[in-house]
PDB file of N, CA and C in Angstrom:
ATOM      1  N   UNK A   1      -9.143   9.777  25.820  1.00  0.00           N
ATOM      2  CA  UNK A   1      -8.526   9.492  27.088  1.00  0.00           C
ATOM      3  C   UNK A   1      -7.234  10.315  27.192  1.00  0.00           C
ATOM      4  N   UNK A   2      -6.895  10.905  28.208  1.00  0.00           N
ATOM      5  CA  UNK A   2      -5.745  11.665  28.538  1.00  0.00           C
ATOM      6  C   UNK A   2      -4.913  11.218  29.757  1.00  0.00           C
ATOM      7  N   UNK A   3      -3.427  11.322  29.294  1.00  0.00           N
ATOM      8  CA  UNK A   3      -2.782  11.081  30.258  1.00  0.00           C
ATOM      9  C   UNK A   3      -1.407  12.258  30.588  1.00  0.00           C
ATOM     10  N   UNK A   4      -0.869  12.045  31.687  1.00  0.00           N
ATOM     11  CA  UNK A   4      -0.263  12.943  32.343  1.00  0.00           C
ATOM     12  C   UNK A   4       1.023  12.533  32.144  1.00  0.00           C
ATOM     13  N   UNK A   5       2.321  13.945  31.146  1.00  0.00           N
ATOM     14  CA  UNK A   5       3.110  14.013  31.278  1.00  0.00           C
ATOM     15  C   UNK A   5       4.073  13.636  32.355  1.00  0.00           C
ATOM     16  N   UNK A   6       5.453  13.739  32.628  1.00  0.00           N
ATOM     17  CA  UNK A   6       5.688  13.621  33.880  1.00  0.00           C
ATOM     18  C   UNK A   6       5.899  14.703  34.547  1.00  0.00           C
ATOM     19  N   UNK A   7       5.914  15.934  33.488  1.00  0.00           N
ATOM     20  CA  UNK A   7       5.848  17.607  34.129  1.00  0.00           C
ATOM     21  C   UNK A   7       4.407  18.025  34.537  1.00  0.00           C
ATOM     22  N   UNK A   8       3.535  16.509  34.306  1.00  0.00           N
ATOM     23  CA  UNK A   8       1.979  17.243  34.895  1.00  0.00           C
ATOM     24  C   UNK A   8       0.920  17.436  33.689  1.00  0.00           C
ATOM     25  N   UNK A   9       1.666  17.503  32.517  1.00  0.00           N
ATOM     26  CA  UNK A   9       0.719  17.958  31.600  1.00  0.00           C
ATOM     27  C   UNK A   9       0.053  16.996  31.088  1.00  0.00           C
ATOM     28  N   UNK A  10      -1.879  17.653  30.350  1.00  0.00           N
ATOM     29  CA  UNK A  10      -2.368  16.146  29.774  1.00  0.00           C
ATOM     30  C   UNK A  10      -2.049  16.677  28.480  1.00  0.00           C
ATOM     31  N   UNK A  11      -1.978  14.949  28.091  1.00  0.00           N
ATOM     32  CA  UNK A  11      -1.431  14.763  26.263  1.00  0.00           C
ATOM     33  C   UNK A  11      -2.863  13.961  26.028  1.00  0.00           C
ATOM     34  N   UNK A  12      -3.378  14.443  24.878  1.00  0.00           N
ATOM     35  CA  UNK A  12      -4.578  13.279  24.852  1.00  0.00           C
ATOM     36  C   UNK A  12      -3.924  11.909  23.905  1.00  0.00           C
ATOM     37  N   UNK A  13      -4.428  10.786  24.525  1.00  0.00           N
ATOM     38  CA  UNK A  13      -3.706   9.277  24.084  1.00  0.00           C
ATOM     39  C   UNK A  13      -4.183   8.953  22.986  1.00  0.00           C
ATOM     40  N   UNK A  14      -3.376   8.451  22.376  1.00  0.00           N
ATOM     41  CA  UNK A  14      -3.963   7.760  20.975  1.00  0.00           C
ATOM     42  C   UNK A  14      -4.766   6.678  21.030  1.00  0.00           C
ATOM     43  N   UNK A  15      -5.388   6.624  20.058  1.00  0.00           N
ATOM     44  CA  UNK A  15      -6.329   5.038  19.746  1.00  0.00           C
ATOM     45  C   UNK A  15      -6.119   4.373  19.285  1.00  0.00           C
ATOM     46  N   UNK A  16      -6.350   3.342  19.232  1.00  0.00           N
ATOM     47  CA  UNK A  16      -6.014   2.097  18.067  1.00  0.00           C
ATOM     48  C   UNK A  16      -7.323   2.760  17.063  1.00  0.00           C
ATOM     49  N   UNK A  17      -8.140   3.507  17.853  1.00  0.00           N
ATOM     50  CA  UNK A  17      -9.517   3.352  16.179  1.00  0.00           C
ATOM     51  C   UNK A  17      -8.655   4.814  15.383  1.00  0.00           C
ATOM     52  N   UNK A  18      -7.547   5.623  15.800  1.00  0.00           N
ATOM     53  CA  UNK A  18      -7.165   7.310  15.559  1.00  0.00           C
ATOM     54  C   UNK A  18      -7.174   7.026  14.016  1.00  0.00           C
ATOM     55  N   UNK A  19      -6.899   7.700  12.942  1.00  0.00           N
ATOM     56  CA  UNK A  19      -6.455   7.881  11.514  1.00  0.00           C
ATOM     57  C   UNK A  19      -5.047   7.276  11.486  1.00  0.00           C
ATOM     58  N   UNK A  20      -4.770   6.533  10.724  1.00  0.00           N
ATOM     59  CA  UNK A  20      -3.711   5.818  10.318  1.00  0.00           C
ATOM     60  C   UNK A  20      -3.894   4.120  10.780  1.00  0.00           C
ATOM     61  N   UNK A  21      -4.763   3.566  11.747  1.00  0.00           N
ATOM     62  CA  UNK A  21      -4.670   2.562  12.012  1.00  0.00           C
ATOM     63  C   UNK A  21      -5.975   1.454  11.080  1.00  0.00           C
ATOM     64  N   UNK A  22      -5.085   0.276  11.439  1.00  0.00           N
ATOM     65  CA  UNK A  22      -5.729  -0.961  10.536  1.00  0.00           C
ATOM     66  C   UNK A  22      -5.748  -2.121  11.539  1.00  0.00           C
ATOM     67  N   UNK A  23      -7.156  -2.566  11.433  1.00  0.00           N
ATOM     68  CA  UNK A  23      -8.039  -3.278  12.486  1.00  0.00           C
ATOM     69  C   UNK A  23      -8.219  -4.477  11.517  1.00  0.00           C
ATOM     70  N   UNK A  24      -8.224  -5.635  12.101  1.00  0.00           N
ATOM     71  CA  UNK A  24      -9.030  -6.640  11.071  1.00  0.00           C
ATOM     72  C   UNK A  24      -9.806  -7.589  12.150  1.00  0.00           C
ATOM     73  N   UNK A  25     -10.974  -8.059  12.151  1.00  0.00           N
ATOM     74  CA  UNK A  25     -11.305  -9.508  12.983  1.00  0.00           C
ATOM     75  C   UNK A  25     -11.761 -10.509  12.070  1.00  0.00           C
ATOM     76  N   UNK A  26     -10.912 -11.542  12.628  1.00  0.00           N
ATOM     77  CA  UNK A  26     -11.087 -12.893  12.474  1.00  0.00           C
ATOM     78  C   UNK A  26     -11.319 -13.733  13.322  1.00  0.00           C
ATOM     79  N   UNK A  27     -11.797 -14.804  12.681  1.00  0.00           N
ATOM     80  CA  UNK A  27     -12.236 -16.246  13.622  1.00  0.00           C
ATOM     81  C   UNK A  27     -11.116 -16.948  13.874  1.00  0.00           C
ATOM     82  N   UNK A  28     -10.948 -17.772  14.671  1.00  0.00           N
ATOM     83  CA  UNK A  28     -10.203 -18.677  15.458  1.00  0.00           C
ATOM     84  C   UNK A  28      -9.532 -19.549  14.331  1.00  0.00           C
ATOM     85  N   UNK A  29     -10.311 -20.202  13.265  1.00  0.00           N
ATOM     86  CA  UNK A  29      -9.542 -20.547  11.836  1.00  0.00           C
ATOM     87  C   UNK A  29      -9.058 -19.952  10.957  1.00  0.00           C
ATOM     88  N   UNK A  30      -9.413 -18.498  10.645  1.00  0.00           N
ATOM     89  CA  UNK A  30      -8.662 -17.903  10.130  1.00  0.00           C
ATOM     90  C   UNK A  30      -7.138 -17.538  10.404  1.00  0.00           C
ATOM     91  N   UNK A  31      -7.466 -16.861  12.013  1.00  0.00           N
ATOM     92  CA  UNK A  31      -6.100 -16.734  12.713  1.00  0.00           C
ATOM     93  C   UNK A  31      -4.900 -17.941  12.694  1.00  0.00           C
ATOM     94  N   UNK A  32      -5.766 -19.070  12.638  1.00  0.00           N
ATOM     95  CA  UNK A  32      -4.202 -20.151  12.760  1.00  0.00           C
ATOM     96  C   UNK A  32      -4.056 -20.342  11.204  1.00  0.00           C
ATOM     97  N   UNK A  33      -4.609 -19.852  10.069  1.00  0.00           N
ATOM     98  CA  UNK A  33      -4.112 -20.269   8.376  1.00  0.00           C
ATOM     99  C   UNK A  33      -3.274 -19.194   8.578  1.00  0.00           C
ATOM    100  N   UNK A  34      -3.300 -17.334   9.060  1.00  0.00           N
ATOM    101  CA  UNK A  34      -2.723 -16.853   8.895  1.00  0.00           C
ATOM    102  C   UNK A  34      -1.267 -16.242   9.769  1.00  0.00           C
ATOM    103  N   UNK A  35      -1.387 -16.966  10.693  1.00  0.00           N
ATOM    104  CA  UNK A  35      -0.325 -17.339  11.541  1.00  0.00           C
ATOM    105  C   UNK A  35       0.968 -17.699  10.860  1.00  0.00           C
ATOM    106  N   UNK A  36       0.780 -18.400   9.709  1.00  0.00           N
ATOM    107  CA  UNK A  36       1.775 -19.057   9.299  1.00  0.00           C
ATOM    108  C   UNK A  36       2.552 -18.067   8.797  1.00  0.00           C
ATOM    109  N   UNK A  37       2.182 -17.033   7.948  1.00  0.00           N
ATOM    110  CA  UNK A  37       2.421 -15.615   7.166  1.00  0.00           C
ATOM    111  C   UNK A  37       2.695 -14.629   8.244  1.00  0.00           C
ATOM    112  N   UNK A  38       2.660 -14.773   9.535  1.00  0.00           N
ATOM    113  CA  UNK A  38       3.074 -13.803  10.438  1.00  0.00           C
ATOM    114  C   UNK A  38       4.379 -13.258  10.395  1.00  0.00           C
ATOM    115  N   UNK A  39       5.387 -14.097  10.430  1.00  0.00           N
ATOM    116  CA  UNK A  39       6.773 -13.741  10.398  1.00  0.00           C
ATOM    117  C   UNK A  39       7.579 -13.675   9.143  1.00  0.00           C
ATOM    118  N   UNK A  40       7.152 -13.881   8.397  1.00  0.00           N
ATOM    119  CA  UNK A  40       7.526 -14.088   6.692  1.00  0.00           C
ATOM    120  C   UNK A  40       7.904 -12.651   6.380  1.00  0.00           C
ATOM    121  N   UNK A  41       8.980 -12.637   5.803  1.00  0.00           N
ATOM    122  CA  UNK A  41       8.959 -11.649   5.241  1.00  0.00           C
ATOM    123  C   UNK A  41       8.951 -10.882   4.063  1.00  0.00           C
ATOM    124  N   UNK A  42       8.738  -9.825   4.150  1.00  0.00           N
ATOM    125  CA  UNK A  42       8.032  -9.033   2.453  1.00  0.00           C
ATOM    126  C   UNK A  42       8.321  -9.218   0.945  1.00  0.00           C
ATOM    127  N   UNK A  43       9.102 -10.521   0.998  1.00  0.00           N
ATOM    128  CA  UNK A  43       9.573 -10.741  -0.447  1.00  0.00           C
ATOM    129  C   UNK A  43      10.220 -12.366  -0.156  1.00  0.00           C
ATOM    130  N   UNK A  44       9.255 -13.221   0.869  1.00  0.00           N
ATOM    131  CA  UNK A  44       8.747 -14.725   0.183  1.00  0.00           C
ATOM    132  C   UNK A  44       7.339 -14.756   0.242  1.00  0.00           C
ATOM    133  N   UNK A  45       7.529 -15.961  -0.759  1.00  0.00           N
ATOM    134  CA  UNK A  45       5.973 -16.299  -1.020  1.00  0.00           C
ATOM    135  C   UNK A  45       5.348 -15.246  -1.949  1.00  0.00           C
ATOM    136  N   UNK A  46       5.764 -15.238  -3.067  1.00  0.00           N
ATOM    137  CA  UNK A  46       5.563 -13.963  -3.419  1.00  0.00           C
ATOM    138  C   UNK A  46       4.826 -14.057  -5.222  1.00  0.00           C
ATOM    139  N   UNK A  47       3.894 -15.198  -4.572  1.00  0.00           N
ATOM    140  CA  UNK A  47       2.755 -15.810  -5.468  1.00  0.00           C
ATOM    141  C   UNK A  47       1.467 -14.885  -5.293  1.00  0.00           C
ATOM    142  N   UNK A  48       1.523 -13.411  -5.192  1.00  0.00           N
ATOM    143  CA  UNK A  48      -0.083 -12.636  -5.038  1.00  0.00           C
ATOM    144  C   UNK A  48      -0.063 -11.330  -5.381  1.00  0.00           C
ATOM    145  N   UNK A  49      -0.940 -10.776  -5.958  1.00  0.00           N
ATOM    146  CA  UNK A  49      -0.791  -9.492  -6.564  1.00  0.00           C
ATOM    147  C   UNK A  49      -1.420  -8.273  -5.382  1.00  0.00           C
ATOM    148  N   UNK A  50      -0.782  -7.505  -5.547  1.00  0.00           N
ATOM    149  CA  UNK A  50      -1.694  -6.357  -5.089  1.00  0.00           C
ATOM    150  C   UNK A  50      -3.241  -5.972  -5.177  1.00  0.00           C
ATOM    151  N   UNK A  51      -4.237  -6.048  -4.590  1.00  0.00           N
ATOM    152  CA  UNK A  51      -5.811  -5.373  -4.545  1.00  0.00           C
ATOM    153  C   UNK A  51      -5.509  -4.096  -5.309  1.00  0.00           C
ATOM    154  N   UNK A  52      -4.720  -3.318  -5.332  1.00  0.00           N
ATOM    155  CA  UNK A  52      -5.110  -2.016  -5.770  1.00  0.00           C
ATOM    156  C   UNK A  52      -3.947  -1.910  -7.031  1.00  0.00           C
ATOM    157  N   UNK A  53      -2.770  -1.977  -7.106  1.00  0.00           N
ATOM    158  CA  UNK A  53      -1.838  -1.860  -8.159  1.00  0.00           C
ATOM    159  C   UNK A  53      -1.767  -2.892  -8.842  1.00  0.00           C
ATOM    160  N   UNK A  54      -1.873  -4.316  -8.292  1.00  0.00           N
ATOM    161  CA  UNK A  54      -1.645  -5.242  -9.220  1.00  0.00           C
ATOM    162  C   UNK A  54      -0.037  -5.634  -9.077  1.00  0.00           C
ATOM    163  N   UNK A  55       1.068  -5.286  -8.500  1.00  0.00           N
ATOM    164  CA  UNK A  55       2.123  -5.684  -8.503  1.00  0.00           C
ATOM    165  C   UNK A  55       2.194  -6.921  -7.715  1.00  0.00           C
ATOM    166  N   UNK A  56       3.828  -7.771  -7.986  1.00  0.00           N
ATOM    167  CA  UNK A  56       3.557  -8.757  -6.981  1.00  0.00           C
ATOM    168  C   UNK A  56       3.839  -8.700  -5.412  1.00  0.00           C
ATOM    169  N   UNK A  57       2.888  -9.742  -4.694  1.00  0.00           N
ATOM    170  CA  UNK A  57       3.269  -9.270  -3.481  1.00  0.00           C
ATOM    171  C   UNK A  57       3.712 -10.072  -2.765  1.00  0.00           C
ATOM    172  N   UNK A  58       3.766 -10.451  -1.287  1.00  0.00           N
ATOM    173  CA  UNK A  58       4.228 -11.536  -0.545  1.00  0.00           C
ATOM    174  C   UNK A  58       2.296 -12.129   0.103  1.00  0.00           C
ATOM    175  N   UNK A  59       2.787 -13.201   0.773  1.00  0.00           N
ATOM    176  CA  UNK A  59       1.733 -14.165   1.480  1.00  0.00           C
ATOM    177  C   UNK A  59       1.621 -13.542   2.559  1.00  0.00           C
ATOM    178  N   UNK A  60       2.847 -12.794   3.162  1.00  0.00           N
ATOM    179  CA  UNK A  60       3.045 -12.053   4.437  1.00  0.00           C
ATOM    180  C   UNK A  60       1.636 -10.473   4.310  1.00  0.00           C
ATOM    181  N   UNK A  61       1.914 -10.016   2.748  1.00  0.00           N
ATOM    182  CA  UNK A  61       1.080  -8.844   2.887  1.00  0.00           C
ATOM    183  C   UNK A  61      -0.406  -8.717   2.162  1.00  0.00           C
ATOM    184  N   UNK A  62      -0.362 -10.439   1.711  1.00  0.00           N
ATOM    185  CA  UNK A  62      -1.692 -10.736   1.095  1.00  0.00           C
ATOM    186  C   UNK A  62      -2.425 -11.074   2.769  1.00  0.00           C
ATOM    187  N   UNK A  63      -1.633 -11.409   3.444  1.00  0.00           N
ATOM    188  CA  UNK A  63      -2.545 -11.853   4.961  1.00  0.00           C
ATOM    189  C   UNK A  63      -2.794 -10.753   6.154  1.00  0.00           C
ATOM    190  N   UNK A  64      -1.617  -9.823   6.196  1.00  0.00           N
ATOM    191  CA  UNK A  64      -1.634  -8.762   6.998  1.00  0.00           C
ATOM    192  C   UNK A  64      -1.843  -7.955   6.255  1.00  0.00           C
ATOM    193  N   UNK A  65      -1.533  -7.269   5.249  1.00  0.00           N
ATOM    194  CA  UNK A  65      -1.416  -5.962   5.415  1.00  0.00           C
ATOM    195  C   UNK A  65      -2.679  -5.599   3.887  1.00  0.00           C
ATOM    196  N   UNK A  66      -3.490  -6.568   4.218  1.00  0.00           N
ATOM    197  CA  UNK A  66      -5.487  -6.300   3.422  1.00  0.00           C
ATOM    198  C   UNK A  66      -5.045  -6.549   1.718  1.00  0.00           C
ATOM    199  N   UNK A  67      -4.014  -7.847   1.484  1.00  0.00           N
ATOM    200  CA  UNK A  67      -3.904  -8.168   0.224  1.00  0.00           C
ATOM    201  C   UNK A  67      -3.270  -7.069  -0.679  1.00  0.00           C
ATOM    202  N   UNK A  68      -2.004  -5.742  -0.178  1.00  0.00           N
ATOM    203  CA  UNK A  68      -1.826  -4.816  -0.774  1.00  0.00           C
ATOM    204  C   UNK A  68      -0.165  -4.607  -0.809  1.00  0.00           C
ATOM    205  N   UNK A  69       0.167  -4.296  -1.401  1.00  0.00           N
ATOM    206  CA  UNK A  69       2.153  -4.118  -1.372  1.00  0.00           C
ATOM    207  C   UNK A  69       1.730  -2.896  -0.206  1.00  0.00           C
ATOM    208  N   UNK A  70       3.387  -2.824   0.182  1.00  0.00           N
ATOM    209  CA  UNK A  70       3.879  -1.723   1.158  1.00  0.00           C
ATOM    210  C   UNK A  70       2.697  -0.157   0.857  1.00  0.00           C
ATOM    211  N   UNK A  71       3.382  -0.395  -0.589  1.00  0.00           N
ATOM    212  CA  UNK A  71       2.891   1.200  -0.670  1.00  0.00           C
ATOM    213  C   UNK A  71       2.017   1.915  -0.860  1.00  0.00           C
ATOM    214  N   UNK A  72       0.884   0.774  -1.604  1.00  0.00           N
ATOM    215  CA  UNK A  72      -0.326   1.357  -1.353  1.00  0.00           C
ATOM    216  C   UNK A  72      -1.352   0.785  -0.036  1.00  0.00           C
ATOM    217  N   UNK A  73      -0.736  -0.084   0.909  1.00  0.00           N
ATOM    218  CA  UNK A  73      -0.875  -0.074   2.188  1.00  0.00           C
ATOM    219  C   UNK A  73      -0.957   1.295   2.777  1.00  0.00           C
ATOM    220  N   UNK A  74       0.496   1.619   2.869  1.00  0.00           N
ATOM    221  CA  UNK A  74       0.603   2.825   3.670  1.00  0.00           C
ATOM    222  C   UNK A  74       0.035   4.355   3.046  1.00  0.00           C
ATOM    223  N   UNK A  75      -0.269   3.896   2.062  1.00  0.00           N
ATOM    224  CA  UNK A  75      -0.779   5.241   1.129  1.00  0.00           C
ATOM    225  C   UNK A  75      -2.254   5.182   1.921  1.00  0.00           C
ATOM    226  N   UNK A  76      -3.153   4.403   1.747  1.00  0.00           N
ATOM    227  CA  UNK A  76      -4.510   3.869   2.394  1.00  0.00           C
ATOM    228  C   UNK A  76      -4.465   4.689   3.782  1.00  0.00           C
ATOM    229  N   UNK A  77      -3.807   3.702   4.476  1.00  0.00           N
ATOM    230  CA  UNK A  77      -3.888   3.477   6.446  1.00  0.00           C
ATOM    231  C   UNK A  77      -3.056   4.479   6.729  1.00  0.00           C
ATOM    232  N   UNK A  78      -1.773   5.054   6.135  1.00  0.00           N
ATOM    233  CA  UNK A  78      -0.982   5.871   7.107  1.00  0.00           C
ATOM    234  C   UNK A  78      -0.961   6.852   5.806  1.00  0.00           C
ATOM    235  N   UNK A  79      -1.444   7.732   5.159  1.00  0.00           N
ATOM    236  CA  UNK A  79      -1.267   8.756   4.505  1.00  0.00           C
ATOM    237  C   UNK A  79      -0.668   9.698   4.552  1.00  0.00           C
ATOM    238  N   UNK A  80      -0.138   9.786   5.589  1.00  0.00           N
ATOM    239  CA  UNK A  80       0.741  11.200   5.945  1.00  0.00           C
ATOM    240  C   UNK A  80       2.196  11.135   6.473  1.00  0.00           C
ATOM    241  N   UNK A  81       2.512   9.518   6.316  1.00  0.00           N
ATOM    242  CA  UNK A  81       4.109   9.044   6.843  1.00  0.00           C
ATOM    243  C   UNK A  81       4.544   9.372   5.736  1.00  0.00           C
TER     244      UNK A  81
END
């Protein structure tokens, strides 16, 4: 999809599906257990290890961010930040 500068020009728009992004679906019960971990931040709750390193992590990034610390999150989904 493309959209128009305000000098006229097309920029083609990004996607939510482009390289770097992270999608998850859940059911209606999942969403309200992990609701709670929405606003938490990256160092409470910090009873869970990393999927891939094994370090410890938060409840915040065992629920959002696919059970992984910061960095091999962003190593995964955003590889090139």
């Amino acid at each position: 999809m493309t959209q128009k500068t305000i000098d006229g020009k097309d920029v083609e728009e990004e996607s939510i599906w482009s390289d770097g992004s992270f999608a998850e679906t859940l059911g209606s019960e999942d969403m309200k257990t992990k609701m709670r971990t929405f606003h938490m931040k990256h160092d409470e709750e910090m009873d869970f290890n990393c999927s891939k390193c094994k370090i410890k992590i938060s409840a915040h990034n065992k629920d959002w961010h696919n059970g992984m610390c910061d960095t091999c999150f962003n190593k995964e989904f955003f590889p090139e930040d």
